[in-house]
Protein backbone atom coordinates (compact mmCIF):
# COMPACT_ATOMS: atom_id res chain seq x y z
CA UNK A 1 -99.01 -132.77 20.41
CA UNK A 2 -95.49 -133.73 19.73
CA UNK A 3 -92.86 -132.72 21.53
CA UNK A 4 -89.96 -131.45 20.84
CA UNK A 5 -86.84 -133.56 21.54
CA UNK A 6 -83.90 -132.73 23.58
CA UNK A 7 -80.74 -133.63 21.99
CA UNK A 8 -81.17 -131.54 19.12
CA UNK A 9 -78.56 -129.41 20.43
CA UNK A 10 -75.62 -132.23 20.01
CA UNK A 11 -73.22 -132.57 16.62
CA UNK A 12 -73.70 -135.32 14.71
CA UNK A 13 -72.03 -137.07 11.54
CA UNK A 14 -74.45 -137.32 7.96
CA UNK A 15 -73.53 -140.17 5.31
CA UNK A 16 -75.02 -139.02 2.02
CA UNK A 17 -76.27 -141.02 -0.74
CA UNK A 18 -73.17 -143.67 0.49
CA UNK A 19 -70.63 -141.30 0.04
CA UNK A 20 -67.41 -141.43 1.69
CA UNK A 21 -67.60 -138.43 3.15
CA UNK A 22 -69.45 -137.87 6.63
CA UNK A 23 -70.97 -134.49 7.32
CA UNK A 24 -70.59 -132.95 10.56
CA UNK A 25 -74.03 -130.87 11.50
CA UNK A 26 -73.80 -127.76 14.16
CA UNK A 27 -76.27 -127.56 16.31
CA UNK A 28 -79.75 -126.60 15.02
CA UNK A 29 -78.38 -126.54 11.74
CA UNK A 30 -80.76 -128.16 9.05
CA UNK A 31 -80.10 -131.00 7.07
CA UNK A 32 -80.03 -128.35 3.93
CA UNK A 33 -78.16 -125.67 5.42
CA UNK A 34 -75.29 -129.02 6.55
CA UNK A 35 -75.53 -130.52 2.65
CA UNK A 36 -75.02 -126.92 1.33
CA UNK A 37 -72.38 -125.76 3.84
CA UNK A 38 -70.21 -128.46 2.43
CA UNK A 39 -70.45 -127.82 -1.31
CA UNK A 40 -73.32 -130.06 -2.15
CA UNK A 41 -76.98 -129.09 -3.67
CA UNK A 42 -80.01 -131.12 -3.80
CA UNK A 43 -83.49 -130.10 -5.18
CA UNK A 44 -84.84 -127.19 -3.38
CA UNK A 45 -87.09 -123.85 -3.75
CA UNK A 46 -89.11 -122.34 -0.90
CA UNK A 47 -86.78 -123.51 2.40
CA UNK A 48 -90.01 -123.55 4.63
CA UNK A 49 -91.65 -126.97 4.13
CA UNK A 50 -94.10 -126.20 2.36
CA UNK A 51 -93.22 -126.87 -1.81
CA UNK A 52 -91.86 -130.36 -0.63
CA UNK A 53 -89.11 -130.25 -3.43
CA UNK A 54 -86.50 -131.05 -0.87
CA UNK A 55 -87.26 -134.33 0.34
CA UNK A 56 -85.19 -137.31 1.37
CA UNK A 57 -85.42 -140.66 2.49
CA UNK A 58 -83.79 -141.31 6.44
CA UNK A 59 -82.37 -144.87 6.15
CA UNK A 60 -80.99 -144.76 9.83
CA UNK A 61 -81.10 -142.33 12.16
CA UNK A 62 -83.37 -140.32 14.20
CA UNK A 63 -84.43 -136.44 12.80
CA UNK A 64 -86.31 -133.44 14.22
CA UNK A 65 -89.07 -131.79 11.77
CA UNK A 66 -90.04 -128.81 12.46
CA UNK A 67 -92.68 -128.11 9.57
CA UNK A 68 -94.37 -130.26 9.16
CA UNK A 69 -93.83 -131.04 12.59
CA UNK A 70 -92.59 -134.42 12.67
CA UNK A 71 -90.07 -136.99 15.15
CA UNK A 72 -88.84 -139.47 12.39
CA UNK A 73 -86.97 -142.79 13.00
CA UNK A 74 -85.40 -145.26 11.02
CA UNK A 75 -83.14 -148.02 11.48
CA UNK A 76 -82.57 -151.18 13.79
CA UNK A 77 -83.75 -148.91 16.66
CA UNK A 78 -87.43 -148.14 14.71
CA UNK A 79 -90.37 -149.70 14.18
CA UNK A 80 -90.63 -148.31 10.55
CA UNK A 81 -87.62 -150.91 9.82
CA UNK A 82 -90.04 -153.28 9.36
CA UNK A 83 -92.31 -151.96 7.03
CA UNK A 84 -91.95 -151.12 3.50
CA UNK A 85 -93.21 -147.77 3.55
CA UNK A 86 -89.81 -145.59 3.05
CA UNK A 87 -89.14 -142.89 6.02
CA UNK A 88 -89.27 -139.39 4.38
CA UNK A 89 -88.24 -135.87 5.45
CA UNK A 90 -88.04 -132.61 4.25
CA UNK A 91 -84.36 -131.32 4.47
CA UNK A 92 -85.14 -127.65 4.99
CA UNK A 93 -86.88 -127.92 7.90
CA UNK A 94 -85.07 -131.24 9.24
CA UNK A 95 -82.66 -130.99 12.03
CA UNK A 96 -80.45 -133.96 12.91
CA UNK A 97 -80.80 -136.01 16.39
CA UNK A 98 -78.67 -138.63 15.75
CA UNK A 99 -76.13 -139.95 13.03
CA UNK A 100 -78.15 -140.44 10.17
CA UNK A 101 -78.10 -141.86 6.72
CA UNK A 102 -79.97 -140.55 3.87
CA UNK A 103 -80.49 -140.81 0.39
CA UNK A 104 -81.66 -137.81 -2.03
CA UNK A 105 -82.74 -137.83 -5.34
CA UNK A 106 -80.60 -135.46 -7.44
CA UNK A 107 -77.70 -134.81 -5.30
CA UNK A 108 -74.71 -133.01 -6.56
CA UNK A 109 -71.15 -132.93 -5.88
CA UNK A 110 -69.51 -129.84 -5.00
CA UNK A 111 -68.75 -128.73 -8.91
CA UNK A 112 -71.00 -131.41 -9.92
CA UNK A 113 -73.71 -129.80 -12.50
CA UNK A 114 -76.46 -131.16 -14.81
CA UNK A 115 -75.83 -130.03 -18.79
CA UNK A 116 -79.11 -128.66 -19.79
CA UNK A 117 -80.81 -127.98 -23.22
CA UNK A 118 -83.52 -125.76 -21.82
CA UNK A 119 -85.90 -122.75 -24.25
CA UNK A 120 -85.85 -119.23 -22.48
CA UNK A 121 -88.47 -116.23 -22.76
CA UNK A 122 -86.31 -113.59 -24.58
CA UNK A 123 -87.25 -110.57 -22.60
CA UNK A 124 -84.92 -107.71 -24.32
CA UNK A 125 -82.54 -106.78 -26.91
CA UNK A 126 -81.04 -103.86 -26.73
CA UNK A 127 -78.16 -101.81 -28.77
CA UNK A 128 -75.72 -100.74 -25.75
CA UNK A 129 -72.98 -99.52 -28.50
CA UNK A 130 -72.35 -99.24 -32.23
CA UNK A 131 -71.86 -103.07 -32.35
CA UNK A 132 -72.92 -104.91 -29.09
CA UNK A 133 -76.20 -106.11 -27.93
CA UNK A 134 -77.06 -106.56 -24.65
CA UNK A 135 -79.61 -109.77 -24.41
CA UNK A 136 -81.98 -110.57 -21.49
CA UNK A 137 -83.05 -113.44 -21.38
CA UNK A 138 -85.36 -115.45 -18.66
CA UNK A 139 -85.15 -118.82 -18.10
CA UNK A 140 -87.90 -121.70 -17.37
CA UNK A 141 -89.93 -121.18 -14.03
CA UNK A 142 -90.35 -124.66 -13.64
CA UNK A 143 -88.52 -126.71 -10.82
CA UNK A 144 -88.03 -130.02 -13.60
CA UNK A 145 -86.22 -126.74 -15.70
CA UNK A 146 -84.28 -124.95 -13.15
CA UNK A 147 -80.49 -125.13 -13.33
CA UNK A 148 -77.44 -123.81 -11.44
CA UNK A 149 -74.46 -121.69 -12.87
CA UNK A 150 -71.30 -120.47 -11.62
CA UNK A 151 -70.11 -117.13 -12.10
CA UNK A 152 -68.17 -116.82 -14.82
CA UNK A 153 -69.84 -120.00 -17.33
CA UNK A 154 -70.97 -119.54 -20.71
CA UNK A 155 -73.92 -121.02 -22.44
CA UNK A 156 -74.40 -122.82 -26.35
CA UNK A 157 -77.25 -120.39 -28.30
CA UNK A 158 -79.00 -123.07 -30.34
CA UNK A 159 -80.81 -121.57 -33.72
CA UNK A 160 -83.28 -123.10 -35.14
CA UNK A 161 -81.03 -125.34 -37.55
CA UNK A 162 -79.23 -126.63 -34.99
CA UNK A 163 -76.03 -124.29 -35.23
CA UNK A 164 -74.21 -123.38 -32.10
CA UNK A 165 -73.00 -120.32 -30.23
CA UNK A 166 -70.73 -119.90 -27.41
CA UNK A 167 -71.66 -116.66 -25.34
CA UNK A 168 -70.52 -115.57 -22.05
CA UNK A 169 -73.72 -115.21 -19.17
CA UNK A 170 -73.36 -111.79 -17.82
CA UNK A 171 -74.97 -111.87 -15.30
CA UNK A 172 -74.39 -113.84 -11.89
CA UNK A 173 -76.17 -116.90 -10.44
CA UNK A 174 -78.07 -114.57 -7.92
CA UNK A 175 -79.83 -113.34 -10.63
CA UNK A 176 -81.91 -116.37 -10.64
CA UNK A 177 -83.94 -116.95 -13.71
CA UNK A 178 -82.02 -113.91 -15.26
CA UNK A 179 -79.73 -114.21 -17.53
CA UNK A 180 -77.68 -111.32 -19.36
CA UNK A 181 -75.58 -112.24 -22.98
CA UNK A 182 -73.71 -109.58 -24.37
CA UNK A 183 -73.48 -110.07 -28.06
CA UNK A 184 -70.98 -108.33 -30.45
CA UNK A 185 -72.48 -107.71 -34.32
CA UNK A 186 -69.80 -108.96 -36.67
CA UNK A 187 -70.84 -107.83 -40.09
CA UNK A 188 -69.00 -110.04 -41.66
CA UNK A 189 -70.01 -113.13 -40.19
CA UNK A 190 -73.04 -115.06 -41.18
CA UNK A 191 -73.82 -116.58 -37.83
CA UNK A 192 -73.76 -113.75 -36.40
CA UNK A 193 -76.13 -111.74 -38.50
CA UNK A 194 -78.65 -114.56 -38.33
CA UNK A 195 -77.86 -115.31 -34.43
CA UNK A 196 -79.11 -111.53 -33.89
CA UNK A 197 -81.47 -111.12 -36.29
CA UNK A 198 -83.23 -114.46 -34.90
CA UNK A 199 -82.97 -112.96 -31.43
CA UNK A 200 -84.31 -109.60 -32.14
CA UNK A 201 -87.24 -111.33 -34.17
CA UNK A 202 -88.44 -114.12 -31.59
CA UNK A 203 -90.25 -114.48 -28.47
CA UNK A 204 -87.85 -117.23 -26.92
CA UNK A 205 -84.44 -119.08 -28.13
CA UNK A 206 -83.07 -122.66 -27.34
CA UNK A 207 -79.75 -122.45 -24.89
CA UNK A 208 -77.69 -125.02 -23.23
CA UNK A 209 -76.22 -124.75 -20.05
CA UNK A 210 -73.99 -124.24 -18.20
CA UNK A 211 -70.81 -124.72 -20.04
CA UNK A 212 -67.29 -124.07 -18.73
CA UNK A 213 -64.08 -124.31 -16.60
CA UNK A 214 -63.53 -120.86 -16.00
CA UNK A 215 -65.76 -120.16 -12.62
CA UNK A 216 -65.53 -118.29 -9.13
CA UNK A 217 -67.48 -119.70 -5.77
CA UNK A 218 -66.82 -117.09 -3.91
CA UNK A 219 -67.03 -119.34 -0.24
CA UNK A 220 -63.80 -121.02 -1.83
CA UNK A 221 -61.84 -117.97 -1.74
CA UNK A 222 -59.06 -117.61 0.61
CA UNK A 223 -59.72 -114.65 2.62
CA UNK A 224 -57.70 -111.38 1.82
CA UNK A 225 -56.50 -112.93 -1.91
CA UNK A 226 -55.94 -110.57 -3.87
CA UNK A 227 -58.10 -111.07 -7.12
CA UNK A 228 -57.50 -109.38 -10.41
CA UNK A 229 -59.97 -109.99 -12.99
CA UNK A 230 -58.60 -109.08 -17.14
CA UNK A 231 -61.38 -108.51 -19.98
CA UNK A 232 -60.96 -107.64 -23.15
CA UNK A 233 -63.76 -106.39 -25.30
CA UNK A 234 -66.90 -108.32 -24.80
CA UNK A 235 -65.17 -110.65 -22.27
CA UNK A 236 -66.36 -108.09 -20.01
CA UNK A 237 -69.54 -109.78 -19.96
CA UNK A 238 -67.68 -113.12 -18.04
CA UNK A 239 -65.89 -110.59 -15.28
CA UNK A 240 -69.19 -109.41 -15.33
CA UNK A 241 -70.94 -112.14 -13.73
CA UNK A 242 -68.04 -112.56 -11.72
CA UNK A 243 -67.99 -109.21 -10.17
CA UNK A 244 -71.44 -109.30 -9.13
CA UNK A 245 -71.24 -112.71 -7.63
CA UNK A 246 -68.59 -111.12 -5.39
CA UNK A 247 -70.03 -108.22 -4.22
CA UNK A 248 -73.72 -110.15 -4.01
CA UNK A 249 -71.68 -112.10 -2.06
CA UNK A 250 -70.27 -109.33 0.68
CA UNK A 251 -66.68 -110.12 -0.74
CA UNK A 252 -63.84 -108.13 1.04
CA UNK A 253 -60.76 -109.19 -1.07
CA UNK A 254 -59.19 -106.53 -3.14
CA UNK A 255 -60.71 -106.65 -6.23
CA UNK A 256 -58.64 -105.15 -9.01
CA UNK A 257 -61.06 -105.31 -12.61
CA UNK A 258 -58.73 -104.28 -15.82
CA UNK A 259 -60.86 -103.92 -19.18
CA UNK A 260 -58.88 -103.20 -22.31
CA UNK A 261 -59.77 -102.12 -25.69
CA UNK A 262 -58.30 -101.14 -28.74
CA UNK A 263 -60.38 -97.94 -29.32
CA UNK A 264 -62.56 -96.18 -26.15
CA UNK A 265 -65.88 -96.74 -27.82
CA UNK A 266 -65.42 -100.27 -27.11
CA UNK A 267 -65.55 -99.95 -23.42
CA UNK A 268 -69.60 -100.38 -24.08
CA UNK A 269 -70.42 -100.10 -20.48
CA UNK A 270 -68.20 -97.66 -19.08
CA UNK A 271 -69.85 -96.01 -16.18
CA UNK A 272 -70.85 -99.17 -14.67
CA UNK A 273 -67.43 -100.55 -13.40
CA UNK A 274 -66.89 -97.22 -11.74
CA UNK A 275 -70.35 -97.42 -9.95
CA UNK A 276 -68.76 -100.78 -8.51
CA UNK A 277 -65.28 -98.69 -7.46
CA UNK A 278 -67.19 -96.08 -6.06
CA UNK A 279 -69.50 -98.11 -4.08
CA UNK A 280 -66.66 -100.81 -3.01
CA UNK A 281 -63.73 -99.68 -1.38
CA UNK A 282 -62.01 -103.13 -2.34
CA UNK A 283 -62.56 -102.59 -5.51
CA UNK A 284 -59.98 -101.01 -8.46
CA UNK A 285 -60.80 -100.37 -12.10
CA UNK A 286 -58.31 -99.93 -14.01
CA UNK A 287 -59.63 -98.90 -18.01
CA UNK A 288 -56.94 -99.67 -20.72
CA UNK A 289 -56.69 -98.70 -24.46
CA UNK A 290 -54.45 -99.40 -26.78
CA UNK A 291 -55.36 -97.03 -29.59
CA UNK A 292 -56.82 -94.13 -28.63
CA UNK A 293 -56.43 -92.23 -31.79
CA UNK A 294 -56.55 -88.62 -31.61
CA UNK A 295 -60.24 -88.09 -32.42
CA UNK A 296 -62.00 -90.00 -29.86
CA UNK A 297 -60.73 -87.91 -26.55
CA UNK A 298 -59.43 -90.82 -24.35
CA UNK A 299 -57.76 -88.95 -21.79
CA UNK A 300 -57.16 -92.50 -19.73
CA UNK A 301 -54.38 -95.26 -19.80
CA UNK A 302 -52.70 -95.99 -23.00
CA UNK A 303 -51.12 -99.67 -22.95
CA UNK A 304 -51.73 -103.19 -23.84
CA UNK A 305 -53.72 -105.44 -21.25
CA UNK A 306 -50.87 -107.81 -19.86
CA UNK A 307 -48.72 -104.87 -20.18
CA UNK A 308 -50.49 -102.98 -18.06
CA UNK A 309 -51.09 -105.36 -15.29
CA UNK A 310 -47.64 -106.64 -15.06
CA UNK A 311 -46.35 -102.59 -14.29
CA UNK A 312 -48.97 -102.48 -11.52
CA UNK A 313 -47.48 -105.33 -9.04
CA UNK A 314 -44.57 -106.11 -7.54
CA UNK A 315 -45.42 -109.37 -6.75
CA UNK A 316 -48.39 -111.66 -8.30
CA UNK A 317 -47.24 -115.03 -5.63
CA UNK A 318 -50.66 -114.71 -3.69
CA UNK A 319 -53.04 -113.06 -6.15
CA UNK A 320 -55.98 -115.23 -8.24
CA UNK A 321 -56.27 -114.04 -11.90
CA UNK A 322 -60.00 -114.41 -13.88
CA UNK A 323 -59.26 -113.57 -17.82
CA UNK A 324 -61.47 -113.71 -20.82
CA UNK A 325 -60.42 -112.76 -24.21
CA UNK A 326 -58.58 -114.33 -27.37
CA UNK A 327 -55.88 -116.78 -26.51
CA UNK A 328 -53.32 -114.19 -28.61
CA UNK A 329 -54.26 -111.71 -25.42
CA UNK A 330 -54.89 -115.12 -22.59
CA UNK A 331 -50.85 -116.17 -23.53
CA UNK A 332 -49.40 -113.32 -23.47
CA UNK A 333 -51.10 -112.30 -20.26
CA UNK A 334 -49.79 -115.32 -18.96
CA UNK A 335 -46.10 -114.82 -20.19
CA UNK A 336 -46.17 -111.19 -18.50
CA UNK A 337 -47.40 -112.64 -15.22
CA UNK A 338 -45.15 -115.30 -14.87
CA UNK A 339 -42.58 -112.97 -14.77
CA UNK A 340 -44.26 -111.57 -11.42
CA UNK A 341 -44.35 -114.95 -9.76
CA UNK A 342 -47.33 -116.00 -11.01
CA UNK A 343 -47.85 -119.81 -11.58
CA UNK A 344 -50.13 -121.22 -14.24
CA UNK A 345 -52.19 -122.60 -11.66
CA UNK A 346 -53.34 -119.03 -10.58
CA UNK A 347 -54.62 -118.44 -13.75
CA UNK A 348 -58.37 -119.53 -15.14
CA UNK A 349 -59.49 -118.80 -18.80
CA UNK A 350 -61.26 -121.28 -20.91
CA UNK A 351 -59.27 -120.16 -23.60
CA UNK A 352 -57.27 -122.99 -21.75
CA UNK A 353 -59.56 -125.77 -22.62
CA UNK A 354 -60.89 -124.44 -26.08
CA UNK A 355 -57.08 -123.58 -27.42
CA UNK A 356 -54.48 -125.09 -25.43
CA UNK A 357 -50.90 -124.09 -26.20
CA UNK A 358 -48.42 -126.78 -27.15
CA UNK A 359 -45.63 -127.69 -23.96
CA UNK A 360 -42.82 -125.10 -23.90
């Protein structure tokens, strides 16, 4: 029987893949829960030894296995150093003895992610209001297939002839193979007839992924920040993801969602965001319409967007700002923040990468 060693209970340093930077390990802690704790990922699925998907190769060091129960060695100080036959671990279950070196296939970054052209199970397409489409689709089950998303990315449709589509995934990473697209009907636009009539007709649809600046980790946020996220239309669908990231995620920053619209019909969800009020005491919705007409009994906020946001604070110095909508709306939400203190910097849109605006 093996037996358990007794300086697992010490800190010790982790050099990954050669990289600079040396990983300090808590006590107990596993060699996956260390590499994740500091913003990296590595192959993984089941986190109990037994798919083997997270192994590694110990180049030095001395490690603790608890399933499969294993002491492993390598280094000067082990006979293994001799051999050929590489020293392998599992990093789930792996728990760090002494400062180690180890090398893992696939290791990311923190923000490091893998492009991916990838065909999804279309699961349901549904009409949610007199133009936009809510699309569920379900990606590959596959390890080889699986791939990682931040809150707030898009993904590339891919039809058949090889024509592209930018849409905003609605729904947040811990979704898993889940992924939500809401899709606006533009009559007068040829790709997008034929984008939804090829959705509503087939079983499954080519995407790549993920695509995107315009992200929230929510373990990077400074604690009490305020955050305000800004959607108009269908760029609800991006806040979307982003709001249910942070409240997956136990979140307690204030949280103040604004979604504006030109008429009250386009609001296409609108008793969702107040489920997330009224279950989240952090949490401030703040509906916006700019014209209401007098037919369509919007009894709510009249204004523009960046407008309306810039009346509501004081001060915008500490607060984090999430938009998505046309760059028209993006700028001038910028301009009327600025005013408030707010600093470019604050700000994250992709609108910024797709359509920058020339110097001032």
């Amino acid at each position: 029987m093996t037996v358990r060693p007794v300086n697992i209970s010490k800190c010790y340093q982790i050099c990954l893949n050669d990289r600079l930077q040396l990983l300090e390990c808590n006590p107990d802690e596993t060699l996956l829960q260390v590499i994740e704790r500091y913003g990296y990922r590595m192959p993984r699925s089941c986190q109990n030894g037994v798919c083997q998907i997270c192994e590694y190769q110990l180049l030095s060091g001395e490690v603790w296995q608890r399933y499969p129960e294993k002491h492993l060695l390598a280094g000067p100080d082990s006979s293994e150093n001799n051999t050929q036959t590489p020293v392998l671990g599992l990093a789930c279950t792996s728990v760090v003895m002494k400062d180690c070196r180890v090398n893992i296939k696939g290791l990311k970054g923190p923000g490091e992610q893998d492009l991916k052209r990838l065909k999804c199970d279309i699961a349901k397409v549904e009409k949610i209001s007199k133009d936009v489409y809510r699309v569920s689709l379900v990606l590959p089950a596959t390890a080889s297939q699986s791939v990682t998303y931040f809150a707030g990315q898009y993904l590339d449709i891919v039809m058949p002839d090889g024509e592209q589509a930018s849409f905003s995934i609605g729904s947040a990473p811990e979704a898993a193979r889940n992924l939500e697209l809401h899709v606006r009907h533009a009559p007068g636009s040829k790709l997008s007839s034929a984008i939804l009539a090829f959705l509503q007709t087939s079983k499954s649809v080519e995407v790549e992924l993920p695509k995107g600046d315009c992200y929230l980790q929510a373990e990077k946020l400074q604690a009490d920040q305020p955050i305000i996220l800004a959607a108009a239309s269908t760029g609800f669908s991006q806040v979307k993801s982003i709001m249910e990231h942070l409240l997956a995620s136990g979140v307690k920053n204030p949280i103040h969602l604004y979604w504006g619209a030109r008429v009250a019909a386009d609001l296409y969800l609108p008793e969702l965001p107040k489920q997330w009020a009224a279950e989240n005491d952090n949490v401030t919705y703040h509906p916006v319409v700019s014209e209401p007409g007098d037919s369509c009994g919007w009894t709510g906020r009249v204004d523009l967007l960046p407008d309306a946001i810039g009346q509501d604070f004081d001060s915008l110095e500490n607060v984090s700002v999430y938009t998505s909508g046309s760059p028209a709306m993006v700028y001038a939400l910028l301009d009327a923040l600025e005013a408030k203190g707010l600093k470019e910097a604050q700000m994250h849109s992709d609108v910024f990468s797709y359509a920058p605006r020339p110097v001032k």
